[in-house]
C-alpha atoms as a PDB file:
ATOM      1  CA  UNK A   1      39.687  28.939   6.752  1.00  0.00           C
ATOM      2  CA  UNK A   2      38.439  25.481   8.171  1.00  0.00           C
ATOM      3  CA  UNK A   3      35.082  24.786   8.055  1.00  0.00           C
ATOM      4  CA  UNK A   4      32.902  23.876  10.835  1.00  0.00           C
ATOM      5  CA  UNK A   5      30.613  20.011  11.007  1.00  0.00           C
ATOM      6  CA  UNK A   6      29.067  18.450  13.254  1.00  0.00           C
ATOM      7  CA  UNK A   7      29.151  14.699  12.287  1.00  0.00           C
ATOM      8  CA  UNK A   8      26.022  13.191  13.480  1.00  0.00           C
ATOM      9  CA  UNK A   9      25.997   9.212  13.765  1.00  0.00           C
ATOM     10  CA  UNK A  10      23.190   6.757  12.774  1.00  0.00           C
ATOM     11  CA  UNK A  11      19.818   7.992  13.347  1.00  0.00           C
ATOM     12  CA  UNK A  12      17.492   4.872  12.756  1.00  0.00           C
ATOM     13  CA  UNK A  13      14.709   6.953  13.567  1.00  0.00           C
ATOM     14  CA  UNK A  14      15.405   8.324  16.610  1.00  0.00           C
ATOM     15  CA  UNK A  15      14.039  11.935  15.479  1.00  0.00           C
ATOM     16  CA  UNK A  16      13.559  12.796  19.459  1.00  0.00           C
ATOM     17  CA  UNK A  17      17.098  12.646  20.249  1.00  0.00           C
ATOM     18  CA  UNK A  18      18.227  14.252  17.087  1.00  0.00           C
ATOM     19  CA  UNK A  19      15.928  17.554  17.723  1.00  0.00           C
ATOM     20  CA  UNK A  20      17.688  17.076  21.271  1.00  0.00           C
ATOM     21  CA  UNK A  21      21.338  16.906  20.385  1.00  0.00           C
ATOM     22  CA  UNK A  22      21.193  19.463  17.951  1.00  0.00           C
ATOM     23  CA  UNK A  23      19.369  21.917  20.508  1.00  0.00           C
ATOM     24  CA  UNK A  24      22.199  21.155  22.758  1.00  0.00           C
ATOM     25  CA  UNK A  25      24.947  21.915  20.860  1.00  0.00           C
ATOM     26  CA  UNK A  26      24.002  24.771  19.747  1.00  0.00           C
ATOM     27  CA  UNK A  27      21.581  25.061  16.619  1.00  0.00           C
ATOM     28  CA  UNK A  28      17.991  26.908  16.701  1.00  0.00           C
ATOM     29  CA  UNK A  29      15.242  26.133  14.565  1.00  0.00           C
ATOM     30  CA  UNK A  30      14.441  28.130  11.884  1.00  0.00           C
ATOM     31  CA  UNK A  31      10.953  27.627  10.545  1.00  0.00           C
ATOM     32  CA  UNK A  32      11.171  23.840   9.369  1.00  0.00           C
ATOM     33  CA  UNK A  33      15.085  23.286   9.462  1.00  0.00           C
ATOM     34  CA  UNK A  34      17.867  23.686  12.092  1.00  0.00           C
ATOM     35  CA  UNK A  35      20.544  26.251  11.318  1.00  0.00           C
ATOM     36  CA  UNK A  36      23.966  27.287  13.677  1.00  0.00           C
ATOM     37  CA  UNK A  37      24.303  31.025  14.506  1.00  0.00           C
ATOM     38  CA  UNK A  38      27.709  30.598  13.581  1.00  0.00           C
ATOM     39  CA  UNK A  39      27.680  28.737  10.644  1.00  0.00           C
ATOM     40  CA  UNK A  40      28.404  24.736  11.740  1.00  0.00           C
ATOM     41  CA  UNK A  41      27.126  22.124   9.045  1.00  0.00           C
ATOM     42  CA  UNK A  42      25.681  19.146  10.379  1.00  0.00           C
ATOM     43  CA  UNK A  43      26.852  15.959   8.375  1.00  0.00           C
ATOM     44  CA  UNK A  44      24.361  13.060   8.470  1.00  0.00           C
ATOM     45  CA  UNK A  45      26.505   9.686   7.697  1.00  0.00           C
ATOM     46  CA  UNK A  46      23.922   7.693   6.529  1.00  0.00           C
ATOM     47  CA  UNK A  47      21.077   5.676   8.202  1.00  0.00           C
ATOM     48  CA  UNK A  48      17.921   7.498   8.835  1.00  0.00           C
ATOM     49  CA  UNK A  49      15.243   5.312   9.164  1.00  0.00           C
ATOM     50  CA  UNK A  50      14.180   1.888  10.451  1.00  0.00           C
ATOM     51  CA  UNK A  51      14.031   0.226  13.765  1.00  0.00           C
ATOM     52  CA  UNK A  52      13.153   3.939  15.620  1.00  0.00           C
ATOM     53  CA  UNK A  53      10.256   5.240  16.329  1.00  0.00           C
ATOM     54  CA  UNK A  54       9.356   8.467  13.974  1.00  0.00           C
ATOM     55  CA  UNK A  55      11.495   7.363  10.393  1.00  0.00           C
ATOM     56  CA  UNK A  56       9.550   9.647   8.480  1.00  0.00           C
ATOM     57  CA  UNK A  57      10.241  13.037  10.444  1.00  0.00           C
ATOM     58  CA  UNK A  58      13.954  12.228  10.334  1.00  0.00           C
ATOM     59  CA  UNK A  59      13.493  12.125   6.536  1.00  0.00           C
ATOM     60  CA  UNK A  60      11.327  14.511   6.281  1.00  0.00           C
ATOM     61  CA  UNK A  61      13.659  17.326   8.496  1.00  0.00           C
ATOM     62  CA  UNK A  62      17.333  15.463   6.953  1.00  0.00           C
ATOM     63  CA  UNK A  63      15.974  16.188   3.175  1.00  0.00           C
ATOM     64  CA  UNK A  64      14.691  19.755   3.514  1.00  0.00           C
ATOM     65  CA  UNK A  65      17.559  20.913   5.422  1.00  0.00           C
ATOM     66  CA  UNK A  66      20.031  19.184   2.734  1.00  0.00           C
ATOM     67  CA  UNK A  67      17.934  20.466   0.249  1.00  0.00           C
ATOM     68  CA  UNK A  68      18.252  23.859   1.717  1.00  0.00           C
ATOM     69  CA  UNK A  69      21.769  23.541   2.289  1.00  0.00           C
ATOM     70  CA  UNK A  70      22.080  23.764   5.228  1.00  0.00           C
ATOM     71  CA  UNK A  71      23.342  19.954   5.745  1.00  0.00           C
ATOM     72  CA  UNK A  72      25.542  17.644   4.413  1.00  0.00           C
ATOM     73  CA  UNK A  73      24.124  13.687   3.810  1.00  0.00           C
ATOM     74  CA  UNK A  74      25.839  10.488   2.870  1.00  0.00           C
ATOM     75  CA  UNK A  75      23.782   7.084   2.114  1.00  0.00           C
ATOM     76  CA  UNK A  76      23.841   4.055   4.313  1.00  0.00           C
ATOM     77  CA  UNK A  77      22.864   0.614   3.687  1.00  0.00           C
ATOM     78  CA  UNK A  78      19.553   1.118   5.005  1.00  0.00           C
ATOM     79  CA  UNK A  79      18.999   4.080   3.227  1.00  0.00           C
ATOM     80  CA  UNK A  80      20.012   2.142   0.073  1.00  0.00           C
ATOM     81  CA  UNK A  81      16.753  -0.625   0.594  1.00  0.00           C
ATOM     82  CA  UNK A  82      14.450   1.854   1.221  1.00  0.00           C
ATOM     83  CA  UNK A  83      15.174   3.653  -1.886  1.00  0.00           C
ATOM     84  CA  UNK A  84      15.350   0.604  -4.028  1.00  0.00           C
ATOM     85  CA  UNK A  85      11.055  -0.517  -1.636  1.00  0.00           C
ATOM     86  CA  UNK A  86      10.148   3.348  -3.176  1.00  0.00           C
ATOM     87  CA  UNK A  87      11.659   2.404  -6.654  1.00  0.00           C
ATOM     88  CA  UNK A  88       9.122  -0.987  -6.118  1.00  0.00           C
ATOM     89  CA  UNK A  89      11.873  -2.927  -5.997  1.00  0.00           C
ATOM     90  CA  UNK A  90      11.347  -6.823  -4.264  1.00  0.00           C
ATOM     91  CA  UNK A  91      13.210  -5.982  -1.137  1.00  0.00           C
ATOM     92  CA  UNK A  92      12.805  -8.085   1.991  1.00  0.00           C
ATOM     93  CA  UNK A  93      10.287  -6.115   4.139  1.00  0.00           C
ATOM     94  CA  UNK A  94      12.616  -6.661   7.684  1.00  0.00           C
ATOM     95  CA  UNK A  95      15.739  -5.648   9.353  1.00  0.00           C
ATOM     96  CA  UNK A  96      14.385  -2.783  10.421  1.00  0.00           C
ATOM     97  CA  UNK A  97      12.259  -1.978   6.968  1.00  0.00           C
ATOM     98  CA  UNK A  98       8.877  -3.276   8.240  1.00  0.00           C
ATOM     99  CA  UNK A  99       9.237  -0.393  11.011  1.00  0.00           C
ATOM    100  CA  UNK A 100       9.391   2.470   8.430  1.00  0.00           C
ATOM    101  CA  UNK A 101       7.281   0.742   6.031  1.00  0.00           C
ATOM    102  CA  UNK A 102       4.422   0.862   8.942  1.00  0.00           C
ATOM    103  CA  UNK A 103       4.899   4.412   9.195  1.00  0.00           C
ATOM    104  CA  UNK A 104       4.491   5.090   5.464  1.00  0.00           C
ATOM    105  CA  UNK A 105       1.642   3.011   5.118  1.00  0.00           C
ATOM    106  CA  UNK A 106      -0.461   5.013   7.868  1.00  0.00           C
ATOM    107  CA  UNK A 107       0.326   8.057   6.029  1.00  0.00           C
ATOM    108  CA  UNK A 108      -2.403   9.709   3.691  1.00  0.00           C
ATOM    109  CA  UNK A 109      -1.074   9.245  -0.205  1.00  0.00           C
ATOM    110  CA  UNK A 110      -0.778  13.123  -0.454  1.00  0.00           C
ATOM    111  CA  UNK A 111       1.917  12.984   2.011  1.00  0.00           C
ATOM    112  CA  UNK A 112       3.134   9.766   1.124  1.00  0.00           C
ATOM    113  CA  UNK A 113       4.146  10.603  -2.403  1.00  0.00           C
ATOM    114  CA  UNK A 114       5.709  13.961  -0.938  1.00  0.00           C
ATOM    115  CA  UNK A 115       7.850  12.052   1.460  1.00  0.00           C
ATOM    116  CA  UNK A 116       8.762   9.633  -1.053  1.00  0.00           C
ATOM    117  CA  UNK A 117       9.742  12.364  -3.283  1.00  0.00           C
ATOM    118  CA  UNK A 118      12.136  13.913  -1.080  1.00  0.00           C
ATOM    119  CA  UNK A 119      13.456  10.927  -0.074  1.00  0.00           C
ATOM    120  CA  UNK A 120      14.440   9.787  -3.263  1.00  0.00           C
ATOM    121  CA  UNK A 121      15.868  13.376  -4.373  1.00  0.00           C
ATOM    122  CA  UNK A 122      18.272  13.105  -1.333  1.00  0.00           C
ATOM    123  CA  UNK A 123      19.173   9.588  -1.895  1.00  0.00           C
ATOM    124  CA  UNK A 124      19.630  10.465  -6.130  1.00  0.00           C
ATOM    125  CA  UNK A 125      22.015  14.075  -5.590  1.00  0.00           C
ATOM    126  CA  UNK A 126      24.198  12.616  -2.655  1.00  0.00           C
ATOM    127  CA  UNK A 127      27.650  11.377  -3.106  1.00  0.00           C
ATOM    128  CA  UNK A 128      28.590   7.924  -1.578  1.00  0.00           C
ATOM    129  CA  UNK A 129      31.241   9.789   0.259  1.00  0.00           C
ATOM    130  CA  UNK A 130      31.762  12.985   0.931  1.00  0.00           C
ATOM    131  CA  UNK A 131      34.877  15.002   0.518  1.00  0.00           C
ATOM    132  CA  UNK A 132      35.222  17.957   3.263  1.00  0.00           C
ATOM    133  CA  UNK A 133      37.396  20.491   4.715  1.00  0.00           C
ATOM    134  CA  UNK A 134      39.585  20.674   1.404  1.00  0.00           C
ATOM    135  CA  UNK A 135      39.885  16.885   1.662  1.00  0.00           C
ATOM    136  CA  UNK A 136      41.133  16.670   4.809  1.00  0.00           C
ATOM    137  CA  UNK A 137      38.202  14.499   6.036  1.00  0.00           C
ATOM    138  CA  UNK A 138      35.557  12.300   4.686  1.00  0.00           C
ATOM    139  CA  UNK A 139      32.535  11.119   5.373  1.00  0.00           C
ATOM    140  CA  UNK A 140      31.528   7.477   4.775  1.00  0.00           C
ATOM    141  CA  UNK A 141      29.025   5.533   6.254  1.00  0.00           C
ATOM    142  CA  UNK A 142      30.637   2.119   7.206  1.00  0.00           C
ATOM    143  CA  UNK A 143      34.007   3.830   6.200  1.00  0.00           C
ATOM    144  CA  UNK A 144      36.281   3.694   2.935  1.00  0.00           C
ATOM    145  CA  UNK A 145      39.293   2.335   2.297  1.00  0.00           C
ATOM    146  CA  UNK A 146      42.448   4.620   1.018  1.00  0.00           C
ATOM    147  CA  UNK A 147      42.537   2.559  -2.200  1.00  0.00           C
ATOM    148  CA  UNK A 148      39.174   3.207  -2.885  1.00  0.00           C
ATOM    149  CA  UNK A 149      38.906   6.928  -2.069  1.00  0.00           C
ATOM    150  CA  UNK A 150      38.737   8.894  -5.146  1.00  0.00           C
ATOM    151  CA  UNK A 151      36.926   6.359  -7.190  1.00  0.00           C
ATOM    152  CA  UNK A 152      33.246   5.780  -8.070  1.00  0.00           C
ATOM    153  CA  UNK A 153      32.537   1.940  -8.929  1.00  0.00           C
ATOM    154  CA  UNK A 154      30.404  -1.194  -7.371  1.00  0.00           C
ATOM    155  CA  UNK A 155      33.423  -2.205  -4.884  1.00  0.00           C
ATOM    156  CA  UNK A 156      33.199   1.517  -3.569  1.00  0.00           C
ATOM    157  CA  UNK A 157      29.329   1.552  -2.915  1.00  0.00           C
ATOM    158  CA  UNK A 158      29.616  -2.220  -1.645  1.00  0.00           C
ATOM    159  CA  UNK A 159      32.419  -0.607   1.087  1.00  0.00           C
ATOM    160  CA  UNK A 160      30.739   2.704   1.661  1.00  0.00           C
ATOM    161  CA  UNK A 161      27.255   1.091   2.808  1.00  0.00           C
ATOM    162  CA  UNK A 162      28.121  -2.392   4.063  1.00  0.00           C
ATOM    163  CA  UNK A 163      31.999  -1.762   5.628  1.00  0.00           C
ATOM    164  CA  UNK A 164      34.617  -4.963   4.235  1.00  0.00           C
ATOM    165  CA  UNK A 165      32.708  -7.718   4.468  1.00  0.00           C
ATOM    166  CA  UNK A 166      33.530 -11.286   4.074  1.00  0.00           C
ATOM    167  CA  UNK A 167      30.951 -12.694   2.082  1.00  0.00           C
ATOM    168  CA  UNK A 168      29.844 -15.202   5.028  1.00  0.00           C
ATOM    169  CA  UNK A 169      26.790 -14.269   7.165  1.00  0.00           C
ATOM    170  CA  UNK A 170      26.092 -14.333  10.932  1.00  0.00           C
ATOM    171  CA  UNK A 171      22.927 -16.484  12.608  1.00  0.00           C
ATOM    172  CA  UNK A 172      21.259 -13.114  12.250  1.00  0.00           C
ATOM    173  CA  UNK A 173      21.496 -13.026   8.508  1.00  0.00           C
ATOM    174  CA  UNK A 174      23.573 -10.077   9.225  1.00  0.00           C
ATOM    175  CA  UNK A 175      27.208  -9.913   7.118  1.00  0.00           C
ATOM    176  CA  UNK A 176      30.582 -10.485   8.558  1.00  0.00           C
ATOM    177  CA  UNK A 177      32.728  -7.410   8.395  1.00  0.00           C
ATOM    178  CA  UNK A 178      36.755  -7.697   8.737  1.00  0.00           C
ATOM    179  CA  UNK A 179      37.663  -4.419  10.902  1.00  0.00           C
ATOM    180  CA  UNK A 180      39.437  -2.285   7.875  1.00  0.00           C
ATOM    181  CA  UNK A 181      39.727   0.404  10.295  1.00  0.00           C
ATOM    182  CA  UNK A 182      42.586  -1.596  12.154  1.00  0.00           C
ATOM    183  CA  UNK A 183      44.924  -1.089   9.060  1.00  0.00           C
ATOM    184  CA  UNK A 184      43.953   2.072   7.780  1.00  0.00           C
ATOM    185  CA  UNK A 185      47.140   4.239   6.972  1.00  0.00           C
ATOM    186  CA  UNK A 186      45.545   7.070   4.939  1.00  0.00           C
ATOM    187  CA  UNK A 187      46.675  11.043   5.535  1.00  0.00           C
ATOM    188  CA  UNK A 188      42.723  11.585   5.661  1.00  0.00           C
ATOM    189  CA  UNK A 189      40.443  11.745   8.967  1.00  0.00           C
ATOM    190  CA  UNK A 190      37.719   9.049   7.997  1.00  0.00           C
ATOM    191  CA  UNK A 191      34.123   9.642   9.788  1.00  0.00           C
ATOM    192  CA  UNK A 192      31.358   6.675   9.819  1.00  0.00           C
ATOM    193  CA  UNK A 193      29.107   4.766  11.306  1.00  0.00           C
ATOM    194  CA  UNK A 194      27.577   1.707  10.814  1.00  0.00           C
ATOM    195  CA  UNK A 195      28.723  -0.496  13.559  1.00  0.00           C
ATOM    196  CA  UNK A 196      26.955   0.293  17.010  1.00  0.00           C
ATOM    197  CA  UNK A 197      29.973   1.178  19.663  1.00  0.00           C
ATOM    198  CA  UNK A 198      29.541   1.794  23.025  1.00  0.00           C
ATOM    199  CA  UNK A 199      31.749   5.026  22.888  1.00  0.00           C
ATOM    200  CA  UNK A 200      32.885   6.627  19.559  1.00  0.00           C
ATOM    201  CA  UNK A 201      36.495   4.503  18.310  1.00  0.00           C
ATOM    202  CA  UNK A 202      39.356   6.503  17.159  1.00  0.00           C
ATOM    203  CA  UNK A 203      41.552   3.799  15.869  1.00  0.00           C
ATOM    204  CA  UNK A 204      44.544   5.222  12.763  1.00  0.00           C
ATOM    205  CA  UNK A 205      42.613   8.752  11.802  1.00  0.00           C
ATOM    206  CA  UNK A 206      39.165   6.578  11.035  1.00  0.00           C
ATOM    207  CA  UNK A 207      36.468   7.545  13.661  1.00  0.00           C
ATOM    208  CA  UNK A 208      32.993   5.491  14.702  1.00  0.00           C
ATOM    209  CA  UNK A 209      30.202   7.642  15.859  1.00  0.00           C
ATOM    210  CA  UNK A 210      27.299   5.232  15.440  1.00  0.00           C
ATOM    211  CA  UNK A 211      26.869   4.334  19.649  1.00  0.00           C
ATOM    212  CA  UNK A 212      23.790   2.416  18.756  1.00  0.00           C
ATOM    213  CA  UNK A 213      21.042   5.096  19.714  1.00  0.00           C
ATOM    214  CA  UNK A 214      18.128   2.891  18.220  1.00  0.00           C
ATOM    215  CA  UNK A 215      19.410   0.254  20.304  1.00  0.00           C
ATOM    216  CA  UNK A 216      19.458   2.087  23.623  1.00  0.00           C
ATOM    217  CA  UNK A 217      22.940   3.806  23.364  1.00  0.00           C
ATOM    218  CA  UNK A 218      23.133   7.164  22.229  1.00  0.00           C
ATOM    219  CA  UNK A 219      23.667   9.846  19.537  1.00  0.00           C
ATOM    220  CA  UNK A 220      26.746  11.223  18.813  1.00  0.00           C
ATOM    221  CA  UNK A 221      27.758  14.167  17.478  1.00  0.00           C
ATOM    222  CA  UNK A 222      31.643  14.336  16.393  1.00  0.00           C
ATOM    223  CA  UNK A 223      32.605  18.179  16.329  1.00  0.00           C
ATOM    224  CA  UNK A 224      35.088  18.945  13.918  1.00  0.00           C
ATOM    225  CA  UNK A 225      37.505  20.900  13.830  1.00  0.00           C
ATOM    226  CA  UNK A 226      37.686  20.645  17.428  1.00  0.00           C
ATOM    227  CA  UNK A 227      37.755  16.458  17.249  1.00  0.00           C
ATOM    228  CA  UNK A 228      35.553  16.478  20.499  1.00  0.00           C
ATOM    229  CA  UNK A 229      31.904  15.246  21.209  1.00  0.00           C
ATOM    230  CA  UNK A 230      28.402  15.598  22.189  1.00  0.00           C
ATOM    231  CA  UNK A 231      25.897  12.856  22.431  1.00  0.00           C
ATOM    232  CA  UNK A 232      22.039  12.929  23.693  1.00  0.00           C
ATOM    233  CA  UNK A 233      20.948   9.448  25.685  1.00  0.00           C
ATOM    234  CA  UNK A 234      18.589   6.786  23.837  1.00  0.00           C
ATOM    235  CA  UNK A 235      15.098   6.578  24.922  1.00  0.00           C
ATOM    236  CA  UNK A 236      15.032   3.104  23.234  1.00  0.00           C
ATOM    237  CA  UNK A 237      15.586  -0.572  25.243  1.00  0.00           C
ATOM    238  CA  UNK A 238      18.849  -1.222  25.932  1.00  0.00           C
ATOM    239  CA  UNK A 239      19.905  -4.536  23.615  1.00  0.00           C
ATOM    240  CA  UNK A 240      23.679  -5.478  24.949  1.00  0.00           C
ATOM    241  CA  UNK A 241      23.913  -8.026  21.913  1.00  0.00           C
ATOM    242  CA  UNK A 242      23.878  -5.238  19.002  1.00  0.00           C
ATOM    243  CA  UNK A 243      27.255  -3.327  20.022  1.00  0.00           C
ATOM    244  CA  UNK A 244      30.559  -4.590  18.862  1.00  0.00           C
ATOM    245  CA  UNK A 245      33.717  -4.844  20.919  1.00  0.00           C
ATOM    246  CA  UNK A 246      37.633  -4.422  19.579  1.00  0.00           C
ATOM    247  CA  UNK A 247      40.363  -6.157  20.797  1.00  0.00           C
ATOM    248  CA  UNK A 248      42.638  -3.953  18.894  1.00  0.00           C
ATOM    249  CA  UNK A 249      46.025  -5.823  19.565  1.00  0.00           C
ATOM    250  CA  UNK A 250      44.670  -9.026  17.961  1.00  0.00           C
ATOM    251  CA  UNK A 251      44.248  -9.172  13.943  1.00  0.00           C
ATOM    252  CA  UNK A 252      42.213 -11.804  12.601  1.00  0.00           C
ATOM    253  CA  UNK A 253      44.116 -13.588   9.642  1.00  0.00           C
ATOM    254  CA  UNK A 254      41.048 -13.002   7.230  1.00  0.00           C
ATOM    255  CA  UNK A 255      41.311  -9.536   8.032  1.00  0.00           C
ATOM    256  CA  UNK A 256      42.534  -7.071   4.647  1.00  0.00           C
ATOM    257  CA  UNK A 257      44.982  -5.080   4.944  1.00  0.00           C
ATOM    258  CA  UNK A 258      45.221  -1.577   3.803  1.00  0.00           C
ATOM    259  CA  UNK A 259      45.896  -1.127   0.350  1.00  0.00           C
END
């Protein structure tokens, strides 16, 4: 029997229009979690916090129900920093950060240290991929390449939170990613995030759901097996500059291919 997700992309925050898509397709809360009457799983791909409004709740609701489980979770890159600011690491307080680090500060310590907690117990027990649907899909926040599926190594949590990147920077500090989605050939249905699209991109069995709801998109929820999709509007500003656009018919010649 197939199982039954609902990939949810990058939250950043935006707890509002997470309580609202998950209402509207379908899911009821039940006491401090959300929970299908028929069973769905939602599957978080990484990216809770920063730049949104209410970091903390997201946490706060994505670790109980995972810890409950009643939800599927995969780490993204920003997840990675703020777990590495709890472990009092020197991580640069921006990119988003200084948003979520607000929020913790104005907490009272009792609550910080419980947030913290269950922040770091989600982070510690989740895989940097996740295998579903008898391996038939998986879940990766900026994606995974076939070659790397099935291992566990630095080049694989590099991929998994920060997509192929180049090694070069843009004038935002941001890094330059080559679009390994273009030349994926695996058998399995890839699901991320990562880069802000205007609509979700289906491009050689890899699908995008991160529309850029902290930056005034949307949030998208891929429905699987069914391969269709929900999404609840952004309250946020609109910010045009944050979204990427594919010409895919032109390959860059620094661009990997598939191994």
């Amino acid at each position: 029997m197939t199982a039954a997700y609902d990939f949810i992309g990058d939250i950043h925050g935006c707890f509002d229009e997470l309580t609202t898509l998950l209402k509207d397709i379908g899911y009821h809360k039940d006491q401090s979690i959300y929970t299908h009457p028929s069973g769905r799983i939602p599957v978080f791909i990484g990216d809770l916090t920063d730049r949104g409004p209410k970091s903390v709740a997201v946490m706060e609701l994505v670790s109980k129900m995972v810890a409950q489980k009643a939800a599927y979770y995969v780490p993204g890159n920003h997840c990675d920093k703020l777990y590495r600011y709890f472990l009092g690491r020197n991580v640069q307080i921006k990119h988003g950060l200084e948003t979520t680090v607000a929020e913790l500060e104005a907490l009272p310590n009792r609550k910080y240290k419980k947030i913290r907690h269950a922040f770091m117990e989600l982070y510690d027990h989740a895989p940097w991929y996740q295998h579903l649907d008898h391996d038939q899909v998986i879940a990766a926040h900026a994606g995974i390449r076939s070659d790397l599926i099935g291992k566990q190594n630095k080049a694989v949590k590099t991929f998994v939170l920060y997509g192929d990147i180049t090694g070069e920077k843009h004038s935002d500090g941001t890094p330059v990613r080559r679009d390994w989605a273009l030349h994926y050939n695996g058998k399995r249905t890839i699901v991320y995030g990562h880069t802000p699209v205007h609509e979700p991109r289906i491009k050689n069995n890899t699908i995008n759901i991160d529309t850029g709801c902290v930056f005034g998109g949307k949030l998208t929820a891929l429905h699987y097996p069914e391969m269709t999709f929900s999404d609840t509007p952004s309250a946020m500003p609109f910010v045009k500059e944050k979204f990427r656009t594919f010409d895919d018919e032109h390959t860059q010649k620094d661009t990997k291919k598939e191994g």
